[in-house]
PDB file of N, CA and C in Angstrom:
ATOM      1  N   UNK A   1       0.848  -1.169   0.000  1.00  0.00           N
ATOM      2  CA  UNK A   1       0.000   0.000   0.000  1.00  0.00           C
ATOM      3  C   UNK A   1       0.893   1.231   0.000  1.00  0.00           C
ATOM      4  N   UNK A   2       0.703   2.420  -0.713  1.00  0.00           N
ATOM      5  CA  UNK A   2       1.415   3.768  -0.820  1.00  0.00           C
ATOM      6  C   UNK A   2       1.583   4.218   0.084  1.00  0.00           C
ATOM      7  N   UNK A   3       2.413   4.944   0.914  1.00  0.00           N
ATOM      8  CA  UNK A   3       2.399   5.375   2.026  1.00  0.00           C
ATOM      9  C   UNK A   3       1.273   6.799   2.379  1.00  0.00           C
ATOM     10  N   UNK A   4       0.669   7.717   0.804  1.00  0.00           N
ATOM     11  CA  UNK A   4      -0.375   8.402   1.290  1.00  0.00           C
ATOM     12  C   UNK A   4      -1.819   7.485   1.682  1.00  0.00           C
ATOM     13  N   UNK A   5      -2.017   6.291   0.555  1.00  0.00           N
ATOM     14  CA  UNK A   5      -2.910   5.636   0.863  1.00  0.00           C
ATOM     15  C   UNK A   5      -2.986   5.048   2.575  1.00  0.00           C
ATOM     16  N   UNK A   6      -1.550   4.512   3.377  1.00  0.00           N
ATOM     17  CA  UNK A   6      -1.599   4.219   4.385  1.00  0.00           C
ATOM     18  C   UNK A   6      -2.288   5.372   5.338  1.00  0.00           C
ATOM     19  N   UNK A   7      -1.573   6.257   5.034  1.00  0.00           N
ATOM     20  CA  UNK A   7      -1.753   7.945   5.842  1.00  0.00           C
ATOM     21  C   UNK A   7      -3.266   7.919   5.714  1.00  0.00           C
ATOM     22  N   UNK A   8      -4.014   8.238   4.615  1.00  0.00           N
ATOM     23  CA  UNK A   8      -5.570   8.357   4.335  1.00  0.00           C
ATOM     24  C   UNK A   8      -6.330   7.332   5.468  1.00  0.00           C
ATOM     25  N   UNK A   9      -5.648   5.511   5.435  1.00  0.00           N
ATOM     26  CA  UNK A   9      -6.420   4.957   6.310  1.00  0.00           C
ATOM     27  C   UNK A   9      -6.276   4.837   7.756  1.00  0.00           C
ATOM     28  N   UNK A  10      -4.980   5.639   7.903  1.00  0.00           N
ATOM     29  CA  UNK A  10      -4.590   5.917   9.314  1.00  0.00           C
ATOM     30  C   UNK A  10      -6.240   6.556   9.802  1.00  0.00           C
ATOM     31  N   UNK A  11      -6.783   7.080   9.305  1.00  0.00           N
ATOM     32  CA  UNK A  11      -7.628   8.229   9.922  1.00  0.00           C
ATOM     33  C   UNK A  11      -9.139   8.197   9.562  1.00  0.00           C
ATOM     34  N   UNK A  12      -8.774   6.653   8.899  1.00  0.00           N
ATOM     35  CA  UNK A  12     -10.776   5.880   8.832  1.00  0.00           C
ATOM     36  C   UNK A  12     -11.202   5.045  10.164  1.00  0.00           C
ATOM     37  N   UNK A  13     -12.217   5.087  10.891  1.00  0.00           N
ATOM     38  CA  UNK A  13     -12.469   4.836  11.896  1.00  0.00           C
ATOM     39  C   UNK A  13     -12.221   3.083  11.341  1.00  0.00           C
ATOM     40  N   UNK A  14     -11.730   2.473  12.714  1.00  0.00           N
ATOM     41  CA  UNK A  14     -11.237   0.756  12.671  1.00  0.00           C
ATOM     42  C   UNK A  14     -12.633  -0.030  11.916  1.00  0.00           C
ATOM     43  N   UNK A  15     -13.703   0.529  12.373  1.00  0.00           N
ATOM     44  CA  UNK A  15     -14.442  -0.277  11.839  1.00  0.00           C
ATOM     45  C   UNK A  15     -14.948  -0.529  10.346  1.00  0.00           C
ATOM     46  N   UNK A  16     -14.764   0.805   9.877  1.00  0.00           N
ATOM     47  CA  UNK A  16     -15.118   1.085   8.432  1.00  0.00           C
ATOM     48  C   UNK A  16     -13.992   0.481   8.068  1.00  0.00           C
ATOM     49  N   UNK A  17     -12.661   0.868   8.315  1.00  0.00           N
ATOM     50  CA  UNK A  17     -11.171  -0.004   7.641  1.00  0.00           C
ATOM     51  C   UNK A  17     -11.744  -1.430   7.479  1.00  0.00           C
ATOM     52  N   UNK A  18     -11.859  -1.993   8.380  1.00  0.00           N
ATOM     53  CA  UNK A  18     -12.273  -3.831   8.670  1.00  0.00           C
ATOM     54  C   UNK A  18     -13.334  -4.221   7.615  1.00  0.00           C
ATOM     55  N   UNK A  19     -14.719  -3.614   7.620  1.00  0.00           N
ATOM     56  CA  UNK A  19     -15.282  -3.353   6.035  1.00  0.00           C
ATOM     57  C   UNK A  19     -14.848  -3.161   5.188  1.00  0.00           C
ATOM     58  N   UNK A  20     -13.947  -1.629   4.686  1.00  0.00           N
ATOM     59  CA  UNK A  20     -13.575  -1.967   3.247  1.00  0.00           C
ATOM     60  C   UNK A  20     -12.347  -3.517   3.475  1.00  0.00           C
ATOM     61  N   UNK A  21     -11.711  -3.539   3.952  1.00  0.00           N
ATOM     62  CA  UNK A  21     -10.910  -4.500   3.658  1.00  0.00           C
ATOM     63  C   UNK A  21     -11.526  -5.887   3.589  1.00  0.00           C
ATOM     64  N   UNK A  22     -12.610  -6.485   4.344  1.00  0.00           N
ATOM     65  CA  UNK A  22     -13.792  -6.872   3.790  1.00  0.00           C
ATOM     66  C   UNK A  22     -14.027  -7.253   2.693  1.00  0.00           C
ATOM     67  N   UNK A  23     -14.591  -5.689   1.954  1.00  0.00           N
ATOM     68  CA  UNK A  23     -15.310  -5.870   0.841  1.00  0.00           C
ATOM     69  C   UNK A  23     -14.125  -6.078  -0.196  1.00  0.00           C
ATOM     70  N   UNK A  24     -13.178  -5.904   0.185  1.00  0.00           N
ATOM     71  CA  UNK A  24     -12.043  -5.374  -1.025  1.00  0.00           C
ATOM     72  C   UNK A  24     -11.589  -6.810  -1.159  1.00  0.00           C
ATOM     73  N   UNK A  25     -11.296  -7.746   0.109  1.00  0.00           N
ATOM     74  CA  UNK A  25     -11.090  -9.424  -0.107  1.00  0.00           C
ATOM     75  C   UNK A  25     -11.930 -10.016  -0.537  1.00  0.00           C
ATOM     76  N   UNK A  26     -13.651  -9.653  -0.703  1.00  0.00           N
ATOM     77  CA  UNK A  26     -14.029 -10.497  -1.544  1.00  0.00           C
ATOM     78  C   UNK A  26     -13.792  -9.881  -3.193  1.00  0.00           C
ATOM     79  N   UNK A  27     -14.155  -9.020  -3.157  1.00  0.00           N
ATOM     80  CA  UNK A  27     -13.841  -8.371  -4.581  1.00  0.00           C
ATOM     81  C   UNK A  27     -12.215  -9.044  -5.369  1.00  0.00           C
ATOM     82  N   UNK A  28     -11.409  -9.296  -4.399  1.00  0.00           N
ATOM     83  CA  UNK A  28     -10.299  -9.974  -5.086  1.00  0.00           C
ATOM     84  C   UNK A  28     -10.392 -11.527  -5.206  1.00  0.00           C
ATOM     85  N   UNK A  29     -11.056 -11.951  -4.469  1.00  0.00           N
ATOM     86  CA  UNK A  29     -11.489 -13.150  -4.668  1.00  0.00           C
ATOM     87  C   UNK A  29     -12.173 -13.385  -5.937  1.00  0.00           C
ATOM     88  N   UNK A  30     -13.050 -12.615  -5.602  1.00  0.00           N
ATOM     89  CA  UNK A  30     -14.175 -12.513  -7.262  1.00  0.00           C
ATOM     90  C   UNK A  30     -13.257 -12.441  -8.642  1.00  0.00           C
ATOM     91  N   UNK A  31     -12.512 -11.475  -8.610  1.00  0.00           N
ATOM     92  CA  UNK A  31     -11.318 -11.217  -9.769  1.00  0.00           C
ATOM     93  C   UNK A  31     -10.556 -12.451 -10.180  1.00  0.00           C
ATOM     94  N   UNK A  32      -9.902 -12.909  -9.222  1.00  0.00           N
ATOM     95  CA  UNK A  32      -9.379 -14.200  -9.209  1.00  0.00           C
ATOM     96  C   UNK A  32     -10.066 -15.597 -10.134  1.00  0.00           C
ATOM     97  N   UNK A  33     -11.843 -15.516  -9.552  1.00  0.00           N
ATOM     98  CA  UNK A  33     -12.275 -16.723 -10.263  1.00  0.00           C
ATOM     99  C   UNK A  33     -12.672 -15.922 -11.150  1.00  0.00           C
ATOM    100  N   UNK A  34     -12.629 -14.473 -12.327  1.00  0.00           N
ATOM    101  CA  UNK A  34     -12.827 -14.208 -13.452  1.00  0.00           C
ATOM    102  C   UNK A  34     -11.363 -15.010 -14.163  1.00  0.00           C
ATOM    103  N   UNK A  35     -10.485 -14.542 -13.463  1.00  0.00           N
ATOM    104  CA  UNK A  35      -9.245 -15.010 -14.440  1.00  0.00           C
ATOM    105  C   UNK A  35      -9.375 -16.533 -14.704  1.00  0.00           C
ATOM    106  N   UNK A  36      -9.674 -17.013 -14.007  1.00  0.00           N
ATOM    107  CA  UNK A  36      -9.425 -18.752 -13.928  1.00  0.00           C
ATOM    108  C   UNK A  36     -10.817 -18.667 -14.640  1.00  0.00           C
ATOM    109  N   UNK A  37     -11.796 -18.539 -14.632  1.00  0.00           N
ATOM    110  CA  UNK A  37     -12.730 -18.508 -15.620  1.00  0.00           C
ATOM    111  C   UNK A  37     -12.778 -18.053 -17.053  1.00  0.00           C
ATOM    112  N   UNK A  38     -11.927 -17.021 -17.450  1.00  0.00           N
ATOM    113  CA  UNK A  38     -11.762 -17.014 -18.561  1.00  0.00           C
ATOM    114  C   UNK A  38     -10.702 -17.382 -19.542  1.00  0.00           C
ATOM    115  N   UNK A  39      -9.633 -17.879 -18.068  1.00  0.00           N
ATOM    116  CA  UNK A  39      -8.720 -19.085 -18.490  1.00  0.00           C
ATOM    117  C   UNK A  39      -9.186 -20.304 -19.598  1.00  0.00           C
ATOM    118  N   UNK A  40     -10.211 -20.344 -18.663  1.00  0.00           N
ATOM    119  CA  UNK A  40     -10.657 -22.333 -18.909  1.00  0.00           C
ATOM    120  C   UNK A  40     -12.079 -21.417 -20.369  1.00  0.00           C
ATOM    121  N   UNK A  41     -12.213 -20.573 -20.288  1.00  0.00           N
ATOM    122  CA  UNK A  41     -13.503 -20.019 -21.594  1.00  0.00           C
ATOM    123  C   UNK A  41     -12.633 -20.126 -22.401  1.00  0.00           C
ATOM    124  N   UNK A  42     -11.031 -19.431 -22.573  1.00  0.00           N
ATOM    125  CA  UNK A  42     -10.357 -18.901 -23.949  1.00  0.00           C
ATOM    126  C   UNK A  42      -9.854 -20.977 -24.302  1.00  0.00           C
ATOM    127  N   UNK A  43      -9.405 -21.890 -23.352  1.00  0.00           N
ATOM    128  CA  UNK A  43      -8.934 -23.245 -23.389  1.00  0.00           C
ATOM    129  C   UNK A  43     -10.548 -23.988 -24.362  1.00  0.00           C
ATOM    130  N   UNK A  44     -11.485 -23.528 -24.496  1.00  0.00           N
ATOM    131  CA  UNK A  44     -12.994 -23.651 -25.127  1.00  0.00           C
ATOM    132  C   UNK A  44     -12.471 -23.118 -26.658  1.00  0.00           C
ATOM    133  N   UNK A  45     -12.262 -21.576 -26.662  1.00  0.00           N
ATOM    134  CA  UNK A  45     -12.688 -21.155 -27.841  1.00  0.00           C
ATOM    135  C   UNK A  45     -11.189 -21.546 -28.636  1.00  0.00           C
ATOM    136  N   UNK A  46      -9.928 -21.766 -27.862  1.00  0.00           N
ATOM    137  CA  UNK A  46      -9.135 -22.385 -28.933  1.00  0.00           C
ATOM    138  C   UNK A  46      -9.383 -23.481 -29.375  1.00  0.00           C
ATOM    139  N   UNK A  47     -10.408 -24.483 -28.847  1.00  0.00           N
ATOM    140  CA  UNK A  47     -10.860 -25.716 -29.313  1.00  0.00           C
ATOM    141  C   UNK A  47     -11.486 -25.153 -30.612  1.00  0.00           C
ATOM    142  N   UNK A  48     -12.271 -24.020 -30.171  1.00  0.00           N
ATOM    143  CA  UNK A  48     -13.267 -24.091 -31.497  1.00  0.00           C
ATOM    144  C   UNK A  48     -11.986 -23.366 -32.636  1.00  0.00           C
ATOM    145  N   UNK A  49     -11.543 -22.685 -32.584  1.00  0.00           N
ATOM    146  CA  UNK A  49     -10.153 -22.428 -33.635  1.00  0.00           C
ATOM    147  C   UNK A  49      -9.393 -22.884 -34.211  1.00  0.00           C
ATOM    148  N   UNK A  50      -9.000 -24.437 -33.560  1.00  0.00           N
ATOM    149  CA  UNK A  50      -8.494 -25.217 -33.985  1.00  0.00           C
ATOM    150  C   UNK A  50      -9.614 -26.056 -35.118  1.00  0.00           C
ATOM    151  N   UNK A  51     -10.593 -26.175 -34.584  1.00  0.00           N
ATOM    152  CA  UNK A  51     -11.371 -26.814 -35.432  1.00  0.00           C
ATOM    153  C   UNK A  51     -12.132 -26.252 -36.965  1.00  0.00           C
ATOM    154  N   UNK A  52     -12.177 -25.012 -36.379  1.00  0.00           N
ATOM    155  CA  UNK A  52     -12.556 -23.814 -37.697  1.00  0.00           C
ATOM    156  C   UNK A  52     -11.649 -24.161 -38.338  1.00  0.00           C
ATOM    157  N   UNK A  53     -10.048 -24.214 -38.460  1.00  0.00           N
ATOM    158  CA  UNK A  53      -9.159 -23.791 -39.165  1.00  0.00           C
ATOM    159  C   UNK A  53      -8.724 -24.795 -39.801  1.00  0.00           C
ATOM    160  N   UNK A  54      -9.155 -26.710 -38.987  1.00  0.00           N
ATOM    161  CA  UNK A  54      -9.107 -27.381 -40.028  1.00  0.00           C
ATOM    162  C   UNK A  54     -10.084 -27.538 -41.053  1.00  0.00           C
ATOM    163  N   UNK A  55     -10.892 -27.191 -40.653  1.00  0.00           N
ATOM    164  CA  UNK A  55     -12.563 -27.200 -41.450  1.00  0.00           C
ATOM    165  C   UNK A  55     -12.558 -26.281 -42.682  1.00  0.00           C
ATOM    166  N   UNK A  56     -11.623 -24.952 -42.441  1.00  0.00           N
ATOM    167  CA  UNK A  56     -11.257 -23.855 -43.510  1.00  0.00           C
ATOM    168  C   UNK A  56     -13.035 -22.887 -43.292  1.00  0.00           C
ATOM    169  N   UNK A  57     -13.562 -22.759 -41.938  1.00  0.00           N
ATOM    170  CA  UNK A  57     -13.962 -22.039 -41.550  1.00  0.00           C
ATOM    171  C   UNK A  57     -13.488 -20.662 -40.746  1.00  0.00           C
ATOM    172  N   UNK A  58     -14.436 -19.191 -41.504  1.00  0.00           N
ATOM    173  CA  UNK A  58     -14.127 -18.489 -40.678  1.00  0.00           C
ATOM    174  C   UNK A  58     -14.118 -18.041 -39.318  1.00  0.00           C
ATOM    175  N   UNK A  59     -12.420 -17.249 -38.648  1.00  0.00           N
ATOM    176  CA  UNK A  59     -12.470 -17.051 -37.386  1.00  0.00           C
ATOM    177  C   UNK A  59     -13.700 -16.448 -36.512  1.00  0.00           C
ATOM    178  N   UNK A  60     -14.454 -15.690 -37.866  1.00  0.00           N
ATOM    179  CA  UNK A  60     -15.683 -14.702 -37.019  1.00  0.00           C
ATOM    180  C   UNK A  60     -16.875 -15.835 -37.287  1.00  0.00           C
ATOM    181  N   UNK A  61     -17.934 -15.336 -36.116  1.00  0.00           N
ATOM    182  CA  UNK A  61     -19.575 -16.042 -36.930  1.00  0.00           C
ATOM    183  C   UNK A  61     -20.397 -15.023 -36.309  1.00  0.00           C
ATOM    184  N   UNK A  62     -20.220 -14.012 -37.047  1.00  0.00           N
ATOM    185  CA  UNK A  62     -21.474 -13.060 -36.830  1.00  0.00           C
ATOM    186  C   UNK A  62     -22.948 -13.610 -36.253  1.00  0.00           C
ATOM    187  N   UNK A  63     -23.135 -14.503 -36.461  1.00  0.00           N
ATOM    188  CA  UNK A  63     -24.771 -14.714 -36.201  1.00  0.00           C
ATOM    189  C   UNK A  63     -24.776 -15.467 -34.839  1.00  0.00           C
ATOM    190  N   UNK A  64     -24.136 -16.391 -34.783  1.00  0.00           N
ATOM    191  CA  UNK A  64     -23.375 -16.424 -33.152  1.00  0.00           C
ATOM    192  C   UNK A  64     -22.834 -15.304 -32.512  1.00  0.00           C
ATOM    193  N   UNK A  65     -22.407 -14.596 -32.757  1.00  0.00           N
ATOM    194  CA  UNK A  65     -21.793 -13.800 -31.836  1.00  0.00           C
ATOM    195  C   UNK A  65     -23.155 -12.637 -31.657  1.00  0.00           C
ATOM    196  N   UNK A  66     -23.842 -12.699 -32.637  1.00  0.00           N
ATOM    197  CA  UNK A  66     -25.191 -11.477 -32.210  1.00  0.00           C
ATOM    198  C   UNK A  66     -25.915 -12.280 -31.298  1.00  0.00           C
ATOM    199  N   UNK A  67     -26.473 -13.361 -31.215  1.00  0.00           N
ATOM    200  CA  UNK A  67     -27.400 -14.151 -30.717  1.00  0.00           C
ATOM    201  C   UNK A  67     -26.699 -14.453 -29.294  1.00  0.00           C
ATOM    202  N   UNK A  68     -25.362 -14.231 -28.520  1.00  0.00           N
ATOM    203  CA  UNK A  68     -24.551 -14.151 -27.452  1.00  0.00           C
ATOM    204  C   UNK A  68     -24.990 -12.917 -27.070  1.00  0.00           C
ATOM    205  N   UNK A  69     -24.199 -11.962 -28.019  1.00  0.00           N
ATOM    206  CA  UNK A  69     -25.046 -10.259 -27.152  1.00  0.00           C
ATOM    207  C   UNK A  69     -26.355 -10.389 -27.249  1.00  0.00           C
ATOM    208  N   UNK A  70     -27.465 -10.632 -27.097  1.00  0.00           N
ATOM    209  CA  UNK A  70     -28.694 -10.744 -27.234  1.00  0.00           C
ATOM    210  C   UNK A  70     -28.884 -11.163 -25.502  1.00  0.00           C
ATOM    211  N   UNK A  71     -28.641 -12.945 -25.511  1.00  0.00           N
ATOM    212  CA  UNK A  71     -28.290 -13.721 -24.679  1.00  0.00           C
ATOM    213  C   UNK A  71     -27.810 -12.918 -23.150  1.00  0.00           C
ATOM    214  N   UNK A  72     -26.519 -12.305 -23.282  1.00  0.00           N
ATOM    215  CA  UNK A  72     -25.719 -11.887 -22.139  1.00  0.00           C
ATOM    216  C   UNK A  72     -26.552 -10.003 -22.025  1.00  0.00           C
ATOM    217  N   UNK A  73     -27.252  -9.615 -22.947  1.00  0.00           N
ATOM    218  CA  UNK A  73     -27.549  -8.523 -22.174  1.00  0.00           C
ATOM    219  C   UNK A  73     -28.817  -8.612 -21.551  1.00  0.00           C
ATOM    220  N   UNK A  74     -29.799  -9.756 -21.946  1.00  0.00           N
ATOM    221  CA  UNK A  74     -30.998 -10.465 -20.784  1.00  0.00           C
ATOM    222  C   UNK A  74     -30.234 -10.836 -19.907  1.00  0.00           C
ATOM    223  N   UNK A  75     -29.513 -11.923 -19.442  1.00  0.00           N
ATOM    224  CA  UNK A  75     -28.330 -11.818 -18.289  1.00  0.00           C
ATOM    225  C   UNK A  75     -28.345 -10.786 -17.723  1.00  0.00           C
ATOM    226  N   UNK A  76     -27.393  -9.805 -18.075  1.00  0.00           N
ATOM    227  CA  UNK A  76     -27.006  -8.690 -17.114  1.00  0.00           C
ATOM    228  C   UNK A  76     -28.443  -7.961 -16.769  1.00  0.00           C
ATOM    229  N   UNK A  77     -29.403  -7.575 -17.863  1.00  0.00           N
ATOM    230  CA  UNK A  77     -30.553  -6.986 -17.020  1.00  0.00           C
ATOM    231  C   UNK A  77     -30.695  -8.182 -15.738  1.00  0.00           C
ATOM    232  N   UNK A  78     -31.148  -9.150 -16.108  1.00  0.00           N
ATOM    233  CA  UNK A  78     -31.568  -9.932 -14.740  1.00  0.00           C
ATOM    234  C   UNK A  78     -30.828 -10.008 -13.476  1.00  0.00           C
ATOM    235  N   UNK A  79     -29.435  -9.351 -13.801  1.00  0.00           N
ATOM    236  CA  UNK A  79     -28.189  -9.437 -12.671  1.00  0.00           C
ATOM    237  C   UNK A  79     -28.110  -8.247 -12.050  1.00  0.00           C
ATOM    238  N   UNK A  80     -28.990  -7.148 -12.784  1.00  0.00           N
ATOM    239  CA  UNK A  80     -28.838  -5.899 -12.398  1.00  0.00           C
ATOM    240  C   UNK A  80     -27.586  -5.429 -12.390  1.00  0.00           C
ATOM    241  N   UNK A  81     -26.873  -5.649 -14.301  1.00  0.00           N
ATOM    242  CA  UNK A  81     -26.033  -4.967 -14.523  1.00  0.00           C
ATOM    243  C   UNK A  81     -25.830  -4.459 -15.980  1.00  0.00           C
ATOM    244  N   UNK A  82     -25.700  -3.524 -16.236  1.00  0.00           N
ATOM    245  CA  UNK A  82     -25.718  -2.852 -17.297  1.00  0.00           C
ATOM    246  C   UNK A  82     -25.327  -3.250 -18.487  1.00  0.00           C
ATOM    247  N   UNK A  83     -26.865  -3.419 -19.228  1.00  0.00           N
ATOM    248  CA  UNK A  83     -26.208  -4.520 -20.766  1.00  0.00           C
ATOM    249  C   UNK A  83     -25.189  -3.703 -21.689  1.00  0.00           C
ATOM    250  N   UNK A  84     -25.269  -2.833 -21.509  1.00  0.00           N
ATOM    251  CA  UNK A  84     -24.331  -1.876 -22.311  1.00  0.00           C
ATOM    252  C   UNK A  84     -23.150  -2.687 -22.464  1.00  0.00           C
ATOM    253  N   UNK A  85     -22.823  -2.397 -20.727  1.00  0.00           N
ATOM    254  CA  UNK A  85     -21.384  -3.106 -20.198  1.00  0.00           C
ATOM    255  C   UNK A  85     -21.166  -4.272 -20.524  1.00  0.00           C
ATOM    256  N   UNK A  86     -21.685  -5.530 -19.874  1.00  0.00           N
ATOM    257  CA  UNK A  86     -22.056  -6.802 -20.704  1.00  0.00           C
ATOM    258  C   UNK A  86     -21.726  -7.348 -22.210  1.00  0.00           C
ATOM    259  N   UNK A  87     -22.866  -6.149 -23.424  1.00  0.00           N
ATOM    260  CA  UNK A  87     -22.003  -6.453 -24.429  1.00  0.00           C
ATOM    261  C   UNK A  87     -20.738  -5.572 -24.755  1.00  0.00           C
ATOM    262  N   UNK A  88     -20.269  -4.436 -24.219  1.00  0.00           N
ATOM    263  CA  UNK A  88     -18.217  -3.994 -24.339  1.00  0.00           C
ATOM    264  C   UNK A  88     -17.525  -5.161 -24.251  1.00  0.00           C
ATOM    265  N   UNK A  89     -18.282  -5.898 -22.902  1.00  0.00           N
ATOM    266  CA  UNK A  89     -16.875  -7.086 -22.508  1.00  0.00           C
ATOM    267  C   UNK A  89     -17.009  -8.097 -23.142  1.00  0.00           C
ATOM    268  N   UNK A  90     -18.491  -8.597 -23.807  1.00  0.00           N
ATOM    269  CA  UNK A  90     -18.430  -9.381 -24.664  1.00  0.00           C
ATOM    270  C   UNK A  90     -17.557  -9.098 -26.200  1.00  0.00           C
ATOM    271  N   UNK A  91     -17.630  -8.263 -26.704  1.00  0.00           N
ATOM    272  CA  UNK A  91     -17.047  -7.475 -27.908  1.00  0.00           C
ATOM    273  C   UNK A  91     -15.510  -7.554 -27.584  1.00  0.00           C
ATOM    274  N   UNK A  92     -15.332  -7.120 -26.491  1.00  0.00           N
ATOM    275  CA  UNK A  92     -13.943  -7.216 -26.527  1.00  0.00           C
ATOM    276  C   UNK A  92     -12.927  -8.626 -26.366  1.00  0.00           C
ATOM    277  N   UNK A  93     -13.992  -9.578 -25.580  1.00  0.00           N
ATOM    278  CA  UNK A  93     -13.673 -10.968 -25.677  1.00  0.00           C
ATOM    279  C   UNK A  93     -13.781 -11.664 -26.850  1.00  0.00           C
ATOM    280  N   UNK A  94     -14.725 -11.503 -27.516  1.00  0.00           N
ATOM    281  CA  UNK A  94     -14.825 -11.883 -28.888  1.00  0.00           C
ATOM    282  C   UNK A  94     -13.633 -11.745 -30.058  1.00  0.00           C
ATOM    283  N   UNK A  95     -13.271 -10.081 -29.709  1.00  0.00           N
ATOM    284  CA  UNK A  95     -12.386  -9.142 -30.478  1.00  0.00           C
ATOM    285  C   UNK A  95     -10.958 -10.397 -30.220  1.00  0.00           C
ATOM    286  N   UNK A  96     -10.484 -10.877 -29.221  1.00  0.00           N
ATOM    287  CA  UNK A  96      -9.252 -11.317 -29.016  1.00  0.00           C
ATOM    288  C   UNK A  96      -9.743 -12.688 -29.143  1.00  0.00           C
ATOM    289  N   UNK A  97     -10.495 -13.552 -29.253  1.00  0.00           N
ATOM    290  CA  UNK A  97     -10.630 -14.556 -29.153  1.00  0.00           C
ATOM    291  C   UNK A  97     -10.988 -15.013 -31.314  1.00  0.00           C
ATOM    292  N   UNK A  98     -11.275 -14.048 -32.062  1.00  0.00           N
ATOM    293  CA  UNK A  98     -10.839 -14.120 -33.114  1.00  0.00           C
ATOM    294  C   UNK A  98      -9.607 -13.452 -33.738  1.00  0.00           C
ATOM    295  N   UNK A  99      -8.705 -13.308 -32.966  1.00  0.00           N
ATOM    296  CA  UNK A  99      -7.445 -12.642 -33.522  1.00  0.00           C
ATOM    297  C   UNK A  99      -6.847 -14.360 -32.983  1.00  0.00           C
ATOM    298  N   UNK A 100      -6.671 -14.973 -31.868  1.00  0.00           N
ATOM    299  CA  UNK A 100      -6.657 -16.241 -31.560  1.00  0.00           C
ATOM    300  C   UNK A 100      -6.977 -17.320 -32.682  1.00  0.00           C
ATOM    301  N   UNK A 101      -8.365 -17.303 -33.476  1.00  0.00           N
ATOM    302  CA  UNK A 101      -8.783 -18.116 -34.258  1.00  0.00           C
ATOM    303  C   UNK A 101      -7.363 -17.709 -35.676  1.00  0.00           C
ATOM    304  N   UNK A 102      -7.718 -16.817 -35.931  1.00  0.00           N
ATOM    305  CA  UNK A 102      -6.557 -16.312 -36.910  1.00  0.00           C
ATOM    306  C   UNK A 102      -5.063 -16.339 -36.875  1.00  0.00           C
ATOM    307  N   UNK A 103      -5.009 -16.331 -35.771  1.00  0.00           N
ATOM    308  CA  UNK A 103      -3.475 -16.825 -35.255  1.00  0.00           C
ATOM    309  C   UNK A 103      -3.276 -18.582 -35.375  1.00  0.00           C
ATOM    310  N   UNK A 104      -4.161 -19.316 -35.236  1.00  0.00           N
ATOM    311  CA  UNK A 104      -3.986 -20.790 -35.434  1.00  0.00           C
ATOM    312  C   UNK A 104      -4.099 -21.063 -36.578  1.00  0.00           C
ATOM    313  N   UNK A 105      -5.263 -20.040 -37.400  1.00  0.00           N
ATOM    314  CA  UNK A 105      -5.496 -20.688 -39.024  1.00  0.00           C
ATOM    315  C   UNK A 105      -4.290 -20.590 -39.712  1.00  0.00           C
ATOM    316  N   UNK A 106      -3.450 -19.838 -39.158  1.00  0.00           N
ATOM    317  CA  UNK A 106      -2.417 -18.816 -40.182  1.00  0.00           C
ATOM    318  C   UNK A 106      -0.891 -19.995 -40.047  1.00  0.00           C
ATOM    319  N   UNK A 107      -1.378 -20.649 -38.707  1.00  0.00           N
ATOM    320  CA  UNK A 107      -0.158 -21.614 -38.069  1.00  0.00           C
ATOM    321  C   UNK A 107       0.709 -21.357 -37.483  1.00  0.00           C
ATOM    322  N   UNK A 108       0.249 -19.899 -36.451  1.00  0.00           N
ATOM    323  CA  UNK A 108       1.113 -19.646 -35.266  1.00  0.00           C
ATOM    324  C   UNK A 108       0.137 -20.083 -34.292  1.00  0.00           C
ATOM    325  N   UNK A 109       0.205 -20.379 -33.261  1.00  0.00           N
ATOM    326  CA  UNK A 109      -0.176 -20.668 -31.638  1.00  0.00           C
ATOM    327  C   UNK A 109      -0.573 -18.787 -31.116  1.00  0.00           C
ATOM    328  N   UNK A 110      -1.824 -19.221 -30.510  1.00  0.00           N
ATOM    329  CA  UNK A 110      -2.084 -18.058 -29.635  1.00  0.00           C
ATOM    330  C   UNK A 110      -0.916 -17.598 -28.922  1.00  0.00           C
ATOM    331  N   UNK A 111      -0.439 -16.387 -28.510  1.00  0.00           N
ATOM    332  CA  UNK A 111      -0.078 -16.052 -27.339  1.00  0.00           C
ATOM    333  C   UNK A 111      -0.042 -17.439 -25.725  1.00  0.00           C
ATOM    334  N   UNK A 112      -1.512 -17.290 -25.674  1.00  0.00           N
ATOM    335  CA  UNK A 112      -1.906 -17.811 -24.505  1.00  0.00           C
ATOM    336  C   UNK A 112      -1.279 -19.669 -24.281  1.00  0.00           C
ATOM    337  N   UNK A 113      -1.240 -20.401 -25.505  1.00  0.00           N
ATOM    338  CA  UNK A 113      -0.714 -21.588 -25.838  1.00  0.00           C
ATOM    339  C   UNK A 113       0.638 -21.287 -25.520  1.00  0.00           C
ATOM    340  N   UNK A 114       1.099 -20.450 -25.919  1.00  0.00           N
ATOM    341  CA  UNK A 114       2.550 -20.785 -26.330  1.00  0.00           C
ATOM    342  C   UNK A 114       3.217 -20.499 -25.008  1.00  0.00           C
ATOM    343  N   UNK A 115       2.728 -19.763 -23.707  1.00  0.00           N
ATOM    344  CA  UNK A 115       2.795 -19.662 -22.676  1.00  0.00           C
ATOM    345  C   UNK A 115       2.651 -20.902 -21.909  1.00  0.00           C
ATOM    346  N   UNK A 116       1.553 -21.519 -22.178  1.00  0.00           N
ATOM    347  CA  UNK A 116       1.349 -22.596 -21.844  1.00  0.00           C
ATOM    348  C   UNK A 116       2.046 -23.728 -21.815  1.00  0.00           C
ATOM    349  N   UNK A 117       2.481 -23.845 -23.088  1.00  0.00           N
ATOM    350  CA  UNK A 117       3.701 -25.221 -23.440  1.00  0.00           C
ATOM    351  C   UNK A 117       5.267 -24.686 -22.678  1.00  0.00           C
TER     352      UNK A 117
END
């Protein structure tokens, strides 16, 4: 922690400190099973990349990928969270997860593989 950030919580009453720190351990917890969750999602969609690319299918499928934002922004309304947001992060997962497909068709290894091995 920064030493102004320390200074700032020098002077939050103990109990509110014990809350945010609290809320802030589950919130890192939560973060944690996004990563390992979208670990084991991207270990999915290189399956499907590998398989597009022997098939000589394209990395994108528009009509899947609309019928997902459709999908995930009923989700987030029901989660009470902003479909807007929902589909950005979908778009942007998508966005790297066909640069991935294109990276295998082409016969380099994702990033994420090649880390892996």
């Amino acid at each position: 922690m920064a030493a102004a950030d320390q200074a700032h919580n020098d002077n939050v009453d103990p109990e509110v400190r014990e809350q945010l720190l609290g809320a802030r351990r589950s919130i890192d917890n939560i973060d944690a099973a996004l990563i390992h969750m979208l670990a084991e999602r991207f270990k999915y969609t290189q399956q499907v990349g590998r398989l597009k690319a022997t098939k000589g299918l394209p990395a994108s499928d528009p009509n899947r990928e609309r019928d997902q934002i459709a999908r995930l922004k009923l989700l987030a309304e029901e989660s009470h969270l902003d479909p807007a947001f929902a589909e950005k992060w979908f778009n942007f997962v998508v966005a790297e997860v066909i640069h991935h497909h294109e990276q295998i068709a082409s016969g380099s290894k994702p990033e994420t593989e090649t880390r892996d091995n």
